[in-house]
C-alpha atoms as a PDB file:
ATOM      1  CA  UNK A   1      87.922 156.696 103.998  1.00  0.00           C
ATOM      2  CA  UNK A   2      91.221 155.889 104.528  1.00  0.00           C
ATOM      3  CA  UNK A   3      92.188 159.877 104.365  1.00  0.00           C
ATOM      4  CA  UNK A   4      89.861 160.600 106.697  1.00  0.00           C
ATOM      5  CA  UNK A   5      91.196 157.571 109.341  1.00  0.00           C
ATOM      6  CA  UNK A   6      94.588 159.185 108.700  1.00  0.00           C
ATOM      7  CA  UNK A   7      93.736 162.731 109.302  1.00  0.00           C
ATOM      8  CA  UNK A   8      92.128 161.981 112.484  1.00  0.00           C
ATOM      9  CA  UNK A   9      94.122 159.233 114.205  1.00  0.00           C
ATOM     10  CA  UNK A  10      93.327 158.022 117.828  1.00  0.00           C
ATOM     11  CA  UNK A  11      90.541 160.875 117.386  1.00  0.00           C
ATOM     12  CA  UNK A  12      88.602 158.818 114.860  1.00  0.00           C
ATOM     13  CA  UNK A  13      86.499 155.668 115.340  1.00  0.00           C
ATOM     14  CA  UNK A  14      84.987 153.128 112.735  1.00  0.00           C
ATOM     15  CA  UNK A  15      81.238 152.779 112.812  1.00  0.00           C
ATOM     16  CA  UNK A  16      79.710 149.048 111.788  1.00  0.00           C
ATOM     17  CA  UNK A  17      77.096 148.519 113.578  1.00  0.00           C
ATOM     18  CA  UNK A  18      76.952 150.556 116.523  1.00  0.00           C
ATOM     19  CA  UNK A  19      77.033 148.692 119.680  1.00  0.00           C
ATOM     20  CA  UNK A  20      80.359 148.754 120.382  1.00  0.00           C
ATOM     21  CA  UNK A  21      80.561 152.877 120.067  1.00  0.00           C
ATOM     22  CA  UNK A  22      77.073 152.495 122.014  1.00  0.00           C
ATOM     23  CA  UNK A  23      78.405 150.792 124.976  1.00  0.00           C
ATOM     24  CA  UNK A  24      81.528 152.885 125.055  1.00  0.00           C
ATOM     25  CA  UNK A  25      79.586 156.203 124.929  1.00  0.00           C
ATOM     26  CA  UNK A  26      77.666 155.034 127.751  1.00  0.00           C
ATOM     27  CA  UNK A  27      80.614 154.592 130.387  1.00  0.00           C
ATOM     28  CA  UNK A  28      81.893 158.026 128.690  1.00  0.00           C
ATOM     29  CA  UNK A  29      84.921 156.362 126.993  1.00  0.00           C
ATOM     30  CA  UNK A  30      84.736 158.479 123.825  1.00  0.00           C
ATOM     31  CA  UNK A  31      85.562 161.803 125.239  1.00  0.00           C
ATOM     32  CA  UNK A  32      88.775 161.857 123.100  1.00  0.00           C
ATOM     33  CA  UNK A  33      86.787 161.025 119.466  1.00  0.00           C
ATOM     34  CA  UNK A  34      85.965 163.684 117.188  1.00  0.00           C
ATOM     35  CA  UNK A  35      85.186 161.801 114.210  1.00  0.00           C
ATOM     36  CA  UNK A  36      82.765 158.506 113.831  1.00  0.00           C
ATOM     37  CA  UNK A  37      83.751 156.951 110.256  1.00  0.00           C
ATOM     38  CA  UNK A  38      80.781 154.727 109.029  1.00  0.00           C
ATOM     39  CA  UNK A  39      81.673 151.676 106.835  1.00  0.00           C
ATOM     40  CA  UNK A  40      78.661 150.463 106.669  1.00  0.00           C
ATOM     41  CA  UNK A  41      78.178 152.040 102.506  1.00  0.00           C
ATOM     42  CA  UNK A  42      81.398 150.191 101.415  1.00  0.00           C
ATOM     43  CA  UNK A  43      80.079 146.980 100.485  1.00  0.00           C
ATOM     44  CA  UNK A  44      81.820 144.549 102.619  1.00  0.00           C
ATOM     45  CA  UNK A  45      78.111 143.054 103.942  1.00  0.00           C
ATOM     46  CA  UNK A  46      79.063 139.230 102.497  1.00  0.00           C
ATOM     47  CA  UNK A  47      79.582 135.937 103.354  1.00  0.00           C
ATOM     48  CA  UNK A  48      81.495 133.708 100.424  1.00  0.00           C
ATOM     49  CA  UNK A  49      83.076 130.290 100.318  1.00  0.00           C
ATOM     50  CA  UNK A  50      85.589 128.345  98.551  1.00  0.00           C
ATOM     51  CA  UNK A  51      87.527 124.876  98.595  1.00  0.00           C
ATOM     52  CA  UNK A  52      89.906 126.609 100.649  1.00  0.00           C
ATOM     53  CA  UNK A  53      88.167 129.419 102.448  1.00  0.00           C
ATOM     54  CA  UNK A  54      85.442 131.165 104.091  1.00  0.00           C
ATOM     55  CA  UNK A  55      85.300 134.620 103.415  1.00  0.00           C
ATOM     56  CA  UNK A  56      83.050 137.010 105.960  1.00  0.00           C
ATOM     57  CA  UNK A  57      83.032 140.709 104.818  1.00  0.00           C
ATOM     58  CA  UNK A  58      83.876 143.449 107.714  1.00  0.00           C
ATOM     59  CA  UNK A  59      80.016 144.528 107.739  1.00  0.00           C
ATOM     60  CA  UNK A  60      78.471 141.356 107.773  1.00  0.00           C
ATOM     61  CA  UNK A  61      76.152 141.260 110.920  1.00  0.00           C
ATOM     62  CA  UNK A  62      76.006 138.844 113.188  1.00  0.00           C
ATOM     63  CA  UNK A  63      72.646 137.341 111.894  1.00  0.00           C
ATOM     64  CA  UNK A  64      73.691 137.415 108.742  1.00  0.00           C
ATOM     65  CA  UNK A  65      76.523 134.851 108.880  1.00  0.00           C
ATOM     66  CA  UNK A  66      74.506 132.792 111.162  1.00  0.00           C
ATOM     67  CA  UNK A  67      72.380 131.993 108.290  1.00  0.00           C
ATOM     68  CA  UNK A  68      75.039 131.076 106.088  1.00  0.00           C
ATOM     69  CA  UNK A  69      74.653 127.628 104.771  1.00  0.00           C
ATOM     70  CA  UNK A  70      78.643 127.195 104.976  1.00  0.00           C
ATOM     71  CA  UNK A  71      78.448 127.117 109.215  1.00  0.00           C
ATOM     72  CA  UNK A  72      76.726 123.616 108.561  1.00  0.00           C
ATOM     73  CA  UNK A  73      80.351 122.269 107.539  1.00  0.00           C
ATOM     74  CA  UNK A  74      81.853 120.198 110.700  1.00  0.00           C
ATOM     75  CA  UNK A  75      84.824 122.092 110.314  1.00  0.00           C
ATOM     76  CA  UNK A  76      83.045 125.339 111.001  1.00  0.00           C
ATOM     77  CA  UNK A  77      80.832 124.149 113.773  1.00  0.00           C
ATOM     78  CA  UNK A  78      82.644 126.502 116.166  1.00  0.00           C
ATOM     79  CA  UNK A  79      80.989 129.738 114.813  1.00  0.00           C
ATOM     80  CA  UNK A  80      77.792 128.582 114.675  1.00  0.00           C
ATOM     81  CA  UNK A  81      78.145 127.801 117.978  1.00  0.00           C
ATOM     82  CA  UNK A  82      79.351 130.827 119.186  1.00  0.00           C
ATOM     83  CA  UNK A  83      76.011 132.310 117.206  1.00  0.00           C
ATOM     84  CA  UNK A  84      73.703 130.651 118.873  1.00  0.00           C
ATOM     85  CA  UNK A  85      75.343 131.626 122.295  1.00  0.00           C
ATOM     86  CA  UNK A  86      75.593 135.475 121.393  1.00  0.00           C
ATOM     87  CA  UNK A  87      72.406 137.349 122.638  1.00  0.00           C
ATOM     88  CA  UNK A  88      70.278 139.627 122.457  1.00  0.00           C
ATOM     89  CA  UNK A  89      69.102 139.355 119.149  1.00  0.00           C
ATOM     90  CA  UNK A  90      69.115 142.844 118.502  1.00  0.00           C
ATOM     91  CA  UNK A  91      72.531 143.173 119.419  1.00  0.00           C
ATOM     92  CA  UNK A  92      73.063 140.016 116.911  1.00  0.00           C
ATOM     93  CA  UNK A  93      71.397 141.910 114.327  1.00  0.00           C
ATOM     94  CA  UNK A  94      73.326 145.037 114.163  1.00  0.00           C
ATOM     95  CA  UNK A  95      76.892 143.834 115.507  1.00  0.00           C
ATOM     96  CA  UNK A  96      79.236 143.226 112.696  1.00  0.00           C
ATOM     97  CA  UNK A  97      82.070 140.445 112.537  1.00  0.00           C
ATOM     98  CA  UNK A  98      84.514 142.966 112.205  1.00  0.00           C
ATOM     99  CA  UNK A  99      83.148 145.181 115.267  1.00  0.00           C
ATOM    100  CA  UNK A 100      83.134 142.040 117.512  1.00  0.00           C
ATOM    101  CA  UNK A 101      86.582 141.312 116.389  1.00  0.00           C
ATOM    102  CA  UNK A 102      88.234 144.995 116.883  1.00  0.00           C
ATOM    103  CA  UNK A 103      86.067 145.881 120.093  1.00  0.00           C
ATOM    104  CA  UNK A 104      89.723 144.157 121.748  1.00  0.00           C
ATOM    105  CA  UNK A 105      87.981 142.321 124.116  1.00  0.00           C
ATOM    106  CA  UNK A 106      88.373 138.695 125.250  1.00  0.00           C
ATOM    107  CA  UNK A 107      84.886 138.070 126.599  1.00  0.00           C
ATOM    108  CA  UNK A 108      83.309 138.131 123.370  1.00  0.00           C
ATOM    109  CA  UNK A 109      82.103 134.453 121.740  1.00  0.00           C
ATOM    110  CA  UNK A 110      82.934 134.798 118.283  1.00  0.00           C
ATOM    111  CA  UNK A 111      86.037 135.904 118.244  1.00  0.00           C
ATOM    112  CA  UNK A 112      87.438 132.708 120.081  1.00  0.00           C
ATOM    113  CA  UNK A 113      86.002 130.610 117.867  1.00  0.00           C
ATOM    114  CA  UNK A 114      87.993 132.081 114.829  1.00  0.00           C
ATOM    115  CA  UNK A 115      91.025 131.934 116.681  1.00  0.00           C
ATOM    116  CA  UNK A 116      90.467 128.179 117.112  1.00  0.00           C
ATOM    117  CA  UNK A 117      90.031 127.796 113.361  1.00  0.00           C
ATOM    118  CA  UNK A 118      93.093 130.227 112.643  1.00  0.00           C
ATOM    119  CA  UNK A 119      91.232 133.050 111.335  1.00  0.00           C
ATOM    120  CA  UNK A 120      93.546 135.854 109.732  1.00  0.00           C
ATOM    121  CA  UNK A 121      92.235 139.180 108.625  1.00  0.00           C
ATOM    122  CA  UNK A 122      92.480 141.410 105.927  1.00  0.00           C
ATOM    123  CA  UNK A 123      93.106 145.474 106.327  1.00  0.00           C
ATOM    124  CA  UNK A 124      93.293 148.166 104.207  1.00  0.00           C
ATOM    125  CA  UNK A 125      95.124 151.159 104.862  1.00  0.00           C
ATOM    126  CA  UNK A 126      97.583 153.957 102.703  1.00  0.00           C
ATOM    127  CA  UNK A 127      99.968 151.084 102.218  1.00  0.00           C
ATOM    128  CA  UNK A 128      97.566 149.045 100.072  1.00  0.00           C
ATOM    129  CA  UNK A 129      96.395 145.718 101.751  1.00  0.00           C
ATOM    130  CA  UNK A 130      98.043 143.425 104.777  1.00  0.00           C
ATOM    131  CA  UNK A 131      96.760 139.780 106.356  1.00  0.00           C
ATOM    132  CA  UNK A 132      97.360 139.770 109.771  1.00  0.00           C
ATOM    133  CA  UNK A 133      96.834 135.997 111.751  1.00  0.00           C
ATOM    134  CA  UNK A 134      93.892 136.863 113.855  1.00  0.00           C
ATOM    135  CA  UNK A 135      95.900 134.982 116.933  1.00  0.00           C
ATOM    136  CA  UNK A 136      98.572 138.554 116.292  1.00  0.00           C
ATOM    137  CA  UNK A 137      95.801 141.036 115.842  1.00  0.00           C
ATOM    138  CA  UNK A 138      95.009 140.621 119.264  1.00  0.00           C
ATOM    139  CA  UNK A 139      97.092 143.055 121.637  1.00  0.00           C
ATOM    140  CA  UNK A 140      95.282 143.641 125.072  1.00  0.00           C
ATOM    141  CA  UNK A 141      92.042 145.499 126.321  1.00  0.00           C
ATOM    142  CA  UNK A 142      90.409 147.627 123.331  1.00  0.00           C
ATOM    143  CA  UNK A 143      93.771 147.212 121.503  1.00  0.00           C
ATOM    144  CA  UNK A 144      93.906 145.727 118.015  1.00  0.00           C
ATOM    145  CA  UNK A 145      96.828 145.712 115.220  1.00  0.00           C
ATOM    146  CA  UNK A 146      95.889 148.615 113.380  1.00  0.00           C
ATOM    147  CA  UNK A 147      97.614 150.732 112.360  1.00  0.00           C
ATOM    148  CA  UNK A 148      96.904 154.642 111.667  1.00  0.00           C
ATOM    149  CA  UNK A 149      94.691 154.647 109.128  1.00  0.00           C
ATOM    150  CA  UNK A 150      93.859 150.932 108.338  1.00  0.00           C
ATOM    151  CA  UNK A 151      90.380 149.188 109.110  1.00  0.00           C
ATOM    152  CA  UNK A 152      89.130 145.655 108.872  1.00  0.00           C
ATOM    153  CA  UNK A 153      87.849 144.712 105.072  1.00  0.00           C
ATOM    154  CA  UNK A 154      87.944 140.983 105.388  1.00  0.00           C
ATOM    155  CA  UNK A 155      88.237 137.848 107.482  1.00  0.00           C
ATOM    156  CA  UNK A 156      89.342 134.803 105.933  1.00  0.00           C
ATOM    157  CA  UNK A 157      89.175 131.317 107.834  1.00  0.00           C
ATOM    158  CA  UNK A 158      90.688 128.560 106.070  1.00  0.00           C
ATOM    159  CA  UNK A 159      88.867 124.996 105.489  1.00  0.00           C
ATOM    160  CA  UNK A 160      90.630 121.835 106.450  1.00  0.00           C
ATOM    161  CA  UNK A 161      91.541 119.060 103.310  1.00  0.00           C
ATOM    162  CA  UNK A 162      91.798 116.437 106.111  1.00  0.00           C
ATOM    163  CA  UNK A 163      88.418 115.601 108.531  1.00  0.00           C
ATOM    164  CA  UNK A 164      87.709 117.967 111.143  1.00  0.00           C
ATOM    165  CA  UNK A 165      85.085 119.369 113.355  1.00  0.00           C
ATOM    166  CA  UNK A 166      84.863 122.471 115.269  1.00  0.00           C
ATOM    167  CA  UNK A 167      82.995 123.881 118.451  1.00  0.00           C
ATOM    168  CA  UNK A 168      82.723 126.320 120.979  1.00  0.00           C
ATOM    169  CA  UNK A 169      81.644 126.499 124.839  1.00  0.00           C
ATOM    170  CA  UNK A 170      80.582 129.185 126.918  1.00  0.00           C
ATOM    171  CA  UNK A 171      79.811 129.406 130.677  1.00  0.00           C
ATOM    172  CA  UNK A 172      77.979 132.343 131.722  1.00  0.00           C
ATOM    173  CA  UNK A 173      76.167 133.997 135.103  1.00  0.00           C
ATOM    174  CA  UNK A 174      72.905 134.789 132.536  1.00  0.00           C
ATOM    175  CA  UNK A 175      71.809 133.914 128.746  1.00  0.00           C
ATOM    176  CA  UNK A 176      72.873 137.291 127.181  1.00  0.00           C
ATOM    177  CA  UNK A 177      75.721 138.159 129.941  1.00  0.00           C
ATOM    178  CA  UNK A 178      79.737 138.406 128.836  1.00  0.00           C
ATOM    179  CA  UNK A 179      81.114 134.797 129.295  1.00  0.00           C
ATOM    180  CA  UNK A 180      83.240 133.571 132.362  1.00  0.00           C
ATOM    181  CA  UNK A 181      84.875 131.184 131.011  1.00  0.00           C
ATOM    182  CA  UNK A 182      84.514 130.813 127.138  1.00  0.00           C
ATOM    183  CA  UNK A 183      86.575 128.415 125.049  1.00  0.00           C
ATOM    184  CA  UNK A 184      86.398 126.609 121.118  1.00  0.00           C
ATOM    185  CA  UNK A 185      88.681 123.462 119.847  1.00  0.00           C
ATOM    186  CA  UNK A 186      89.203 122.626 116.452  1.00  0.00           C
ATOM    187  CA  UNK A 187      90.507 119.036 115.567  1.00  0.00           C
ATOM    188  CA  UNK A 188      91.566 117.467 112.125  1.00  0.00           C
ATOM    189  CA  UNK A 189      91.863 113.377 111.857  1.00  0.00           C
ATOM    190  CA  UNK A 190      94.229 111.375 109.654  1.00  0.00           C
ATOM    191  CA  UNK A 191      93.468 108.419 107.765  1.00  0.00           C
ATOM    192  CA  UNK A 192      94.623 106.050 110.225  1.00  0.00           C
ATOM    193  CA  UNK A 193      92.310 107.549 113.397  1.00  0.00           C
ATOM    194  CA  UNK A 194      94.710 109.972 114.737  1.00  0.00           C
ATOM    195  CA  UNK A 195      94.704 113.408 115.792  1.00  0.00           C
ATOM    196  CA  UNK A 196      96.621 115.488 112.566  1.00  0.00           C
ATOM    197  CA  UNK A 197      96.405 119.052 114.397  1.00  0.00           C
ATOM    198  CA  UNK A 198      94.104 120.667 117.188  1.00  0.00           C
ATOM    199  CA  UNK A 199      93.584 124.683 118.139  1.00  0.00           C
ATOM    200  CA  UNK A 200      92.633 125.207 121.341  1.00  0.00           C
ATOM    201  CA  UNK A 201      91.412 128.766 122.520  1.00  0.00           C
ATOM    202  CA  UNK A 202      90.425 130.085 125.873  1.00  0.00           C
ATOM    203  CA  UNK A 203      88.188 133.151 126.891  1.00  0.00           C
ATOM    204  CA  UNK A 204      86.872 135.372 129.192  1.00  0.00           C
ATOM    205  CA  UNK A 205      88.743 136.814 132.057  1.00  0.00           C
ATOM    206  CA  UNK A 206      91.820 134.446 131.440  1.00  0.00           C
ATOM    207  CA  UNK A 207      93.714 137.518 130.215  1.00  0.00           C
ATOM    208  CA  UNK A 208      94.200 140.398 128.337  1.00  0.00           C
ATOM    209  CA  UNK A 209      93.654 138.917 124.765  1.00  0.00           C
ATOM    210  CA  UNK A 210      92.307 135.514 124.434  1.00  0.00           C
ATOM    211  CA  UNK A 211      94.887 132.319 125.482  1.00  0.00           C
ATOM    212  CA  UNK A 212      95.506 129.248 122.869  1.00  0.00           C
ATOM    213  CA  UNK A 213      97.001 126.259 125.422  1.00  0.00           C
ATOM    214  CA  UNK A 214      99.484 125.288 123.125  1.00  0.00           C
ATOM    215  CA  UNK A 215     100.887 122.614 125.773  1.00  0.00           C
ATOM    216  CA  UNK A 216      97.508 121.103 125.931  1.00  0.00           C
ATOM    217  CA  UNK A 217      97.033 120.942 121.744  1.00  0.00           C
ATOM    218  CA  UNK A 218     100.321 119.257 121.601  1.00  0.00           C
ATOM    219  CA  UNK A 219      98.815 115.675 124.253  1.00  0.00           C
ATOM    220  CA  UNK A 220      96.550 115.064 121.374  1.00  0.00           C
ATOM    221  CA  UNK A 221      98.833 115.551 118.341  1.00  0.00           C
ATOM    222  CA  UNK A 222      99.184 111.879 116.881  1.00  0.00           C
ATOM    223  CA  UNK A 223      97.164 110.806 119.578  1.00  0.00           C
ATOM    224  CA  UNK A 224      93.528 108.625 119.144  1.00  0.00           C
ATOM    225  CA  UNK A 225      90.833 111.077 120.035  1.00  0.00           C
ATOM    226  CA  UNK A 226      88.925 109.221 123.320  1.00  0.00           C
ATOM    227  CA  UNK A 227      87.285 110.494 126.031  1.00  0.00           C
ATOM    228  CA  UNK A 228      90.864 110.344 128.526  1.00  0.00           C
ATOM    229  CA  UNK A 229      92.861 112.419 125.763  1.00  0.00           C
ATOM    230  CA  UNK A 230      90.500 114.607 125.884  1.00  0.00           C
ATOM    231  CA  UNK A 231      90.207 115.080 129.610  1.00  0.00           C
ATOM    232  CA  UNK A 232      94.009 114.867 130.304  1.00  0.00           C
ATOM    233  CA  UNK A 233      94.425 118.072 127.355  1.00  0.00           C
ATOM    234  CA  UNK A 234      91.960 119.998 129.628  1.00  0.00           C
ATOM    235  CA  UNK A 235      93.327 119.132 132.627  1.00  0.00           C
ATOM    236  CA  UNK A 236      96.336 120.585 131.190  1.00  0.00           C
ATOM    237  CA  UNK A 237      94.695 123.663 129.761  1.00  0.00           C
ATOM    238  CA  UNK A 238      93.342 124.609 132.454  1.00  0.00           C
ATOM    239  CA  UNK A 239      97.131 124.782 134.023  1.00  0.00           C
ATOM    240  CA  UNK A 240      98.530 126.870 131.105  1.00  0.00           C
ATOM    241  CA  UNK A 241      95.965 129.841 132.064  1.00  0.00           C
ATOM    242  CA  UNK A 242      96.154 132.675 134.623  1.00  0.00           C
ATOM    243  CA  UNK A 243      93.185 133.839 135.272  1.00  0.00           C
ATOM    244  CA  UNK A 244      91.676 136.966 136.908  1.00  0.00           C
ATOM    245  CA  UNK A 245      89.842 137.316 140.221  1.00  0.00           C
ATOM    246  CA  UNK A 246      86.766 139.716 139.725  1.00  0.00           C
ATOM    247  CA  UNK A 247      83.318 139.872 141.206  1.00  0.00           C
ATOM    248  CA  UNK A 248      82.205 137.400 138.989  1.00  0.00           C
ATOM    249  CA  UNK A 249      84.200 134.742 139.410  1.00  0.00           C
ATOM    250  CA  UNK A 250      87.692 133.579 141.730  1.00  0.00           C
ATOM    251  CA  UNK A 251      90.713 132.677 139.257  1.00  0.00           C
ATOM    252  CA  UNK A 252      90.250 128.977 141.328  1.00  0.00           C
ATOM    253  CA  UNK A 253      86.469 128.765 140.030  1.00  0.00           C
ATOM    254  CA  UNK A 254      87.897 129.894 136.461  1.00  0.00           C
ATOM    255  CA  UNK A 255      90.196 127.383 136.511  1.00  0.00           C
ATOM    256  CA  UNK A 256      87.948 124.221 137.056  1.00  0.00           C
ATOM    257  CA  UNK A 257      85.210 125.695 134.782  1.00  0.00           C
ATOM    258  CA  UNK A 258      87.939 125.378 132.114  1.00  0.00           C
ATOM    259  CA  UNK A 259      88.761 122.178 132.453  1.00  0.00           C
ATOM    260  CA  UNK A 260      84.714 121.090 132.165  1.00  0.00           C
ATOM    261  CA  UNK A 261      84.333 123.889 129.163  1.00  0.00           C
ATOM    262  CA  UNK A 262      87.547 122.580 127.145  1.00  0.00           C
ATOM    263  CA  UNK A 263      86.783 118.979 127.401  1.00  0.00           C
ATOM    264  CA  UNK A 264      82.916 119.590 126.295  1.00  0.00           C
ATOM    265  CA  UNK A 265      84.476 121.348 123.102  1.00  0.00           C
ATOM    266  CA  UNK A 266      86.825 118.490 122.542  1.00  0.00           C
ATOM    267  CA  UNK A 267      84.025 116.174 122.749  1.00  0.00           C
ATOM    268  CA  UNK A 268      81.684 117.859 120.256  1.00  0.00           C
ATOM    269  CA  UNK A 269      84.500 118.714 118.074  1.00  0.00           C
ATOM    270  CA  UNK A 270      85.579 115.256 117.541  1.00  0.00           C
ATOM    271  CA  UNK A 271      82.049 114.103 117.487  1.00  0.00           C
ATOM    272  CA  UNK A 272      81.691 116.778 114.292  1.00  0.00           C
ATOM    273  CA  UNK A 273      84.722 114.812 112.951  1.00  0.00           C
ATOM    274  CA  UNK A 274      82.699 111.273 113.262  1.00  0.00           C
ATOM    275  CA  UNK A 275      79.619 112.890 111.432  1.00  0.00           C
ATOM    276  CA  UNK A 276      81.252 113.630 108.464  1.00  0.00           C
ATOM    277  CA  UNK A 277      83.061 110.582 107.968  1.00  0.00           C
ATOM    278  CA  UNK A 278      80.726 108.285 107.897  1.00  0.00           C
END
């Protein structure tokens, strides 16, 4: 496998699922490839869970980690919210985590809402194994961290030891269309009512790779979670982020949808939080 990767370079593409490579093929992006490499007999089809982590194998479909009784933890709410928002289902049922996550591309749902839980992966290459943050793997359009070679095996999200609830927003022209604006928050909760740490992540045509708002995660930090925290870290969200102008949407229209999409996440996030600890 990893011979093969080597031998062929930027001439070689990994096969999961398929609709990546279909999509691609379609708008006659693949001219360059002269070798498909399909994972898909390697065994990394899985979904495991620890005290610390949640482990999703490369080849795990989309449908299959939706029905993954771990998602129901308030901590993971974010995926299972990005899930549910990722259509068709046939696309659900042959699109693998790792695909969605090496496709490069910042419209996609799931990805953001592993970079709001700090997500890292796991590659494999001649070198023997690596863990890259997933908020690093990221390097524009269609570009990922790997090097010649290497290929997704893993992705590993770590669980929180404090209180904390997860979730993800989209905002989209159609059900099954690539989001406009797309964002997921992640907040834990000390003992004494305060916010211990929060992940924000924003999506969509914002930029090249997803955008965490690191200047809005840092108004909440010791703060009470409430409904004007909350609105005041979107507000300032949606100043951290430059977004595009396309035929979809104006960078001005992007801008106040993220406000409304970051402070919905916020709000069901910390609502996840008040569920479990009662």
């Amino acid at each position: 496998m990893v011979s093969i990767l080597h031998k062929f370079g930027e001439k070689a593409k990994i096969i999961g699922g398929g609709t990546d490579i279909y999509g691609l093929a379609n708008r006659g992006l693949l001219s360059h490839v002269d070798a498909l490499v399909d994972i898909s007999r390697l065994a990394l089809s899985n979904v495991k869970t620890s005290d610390r982590y949640l482990r999703i194998g490369a080849s795990t479909t989309l449908s299959e980690l939706s029905t993954s009784p771990s998602l129901k933890e308030a901590s993971l709410g974010a995926i299972g919210d990005a899930l549910t928002q990722t259509r068709p289902i046939q696309v659900k049922n042959a699109a693998t985590v790792a695909g969605c996550i090496c496709s490069g591309l910042p419209f996609f749902d799931l990805p953001i809402a592993l970079l709001a839980l700090d997500a890292s992966v796991r590659v494999y290459g001649r070198n023997g194994y690596r863990k890259i943050p997933l908020e690093k793997f990221f390097l524009g359009y269609f570009s990922v961290d790997l090097k010649r070679g290497e290929f997704v095996t893993e992705i590993d999200v770590p669980k929180h030891s404090l209180p904390a609830g997860s979730a993800f927003q989209k905002f989209a022209i159609t059900g099954d269309d690539w989001a406009i604006v797309n964002a997921a928050a992640s907040l834990s909760v000390s003992s004494n009512g305060r916010c211990k740490s929060a992940r924000i992540v924003i999506g969509g045509a914002v930029g090249p790779t997803p955008v965490r708002v690191t200047r809005a995660e840092k108004l909440l930090l010791g703060e009470t979670p409430a409904t004007e925290t909350f609105r005041k870290a979107s507000e300032e969200a949606a100043r951290e982020i430059q977004p595009d102008t396309d035929i979809r949407a104006s960078a001005e229209y992007r801008k106040k949808l993220c406000k409304v999409i970051v402070e919905r996440s916020l709000k069901q996030a910390y609502s996840r939080v008040k569920m479990r600890t009662r």
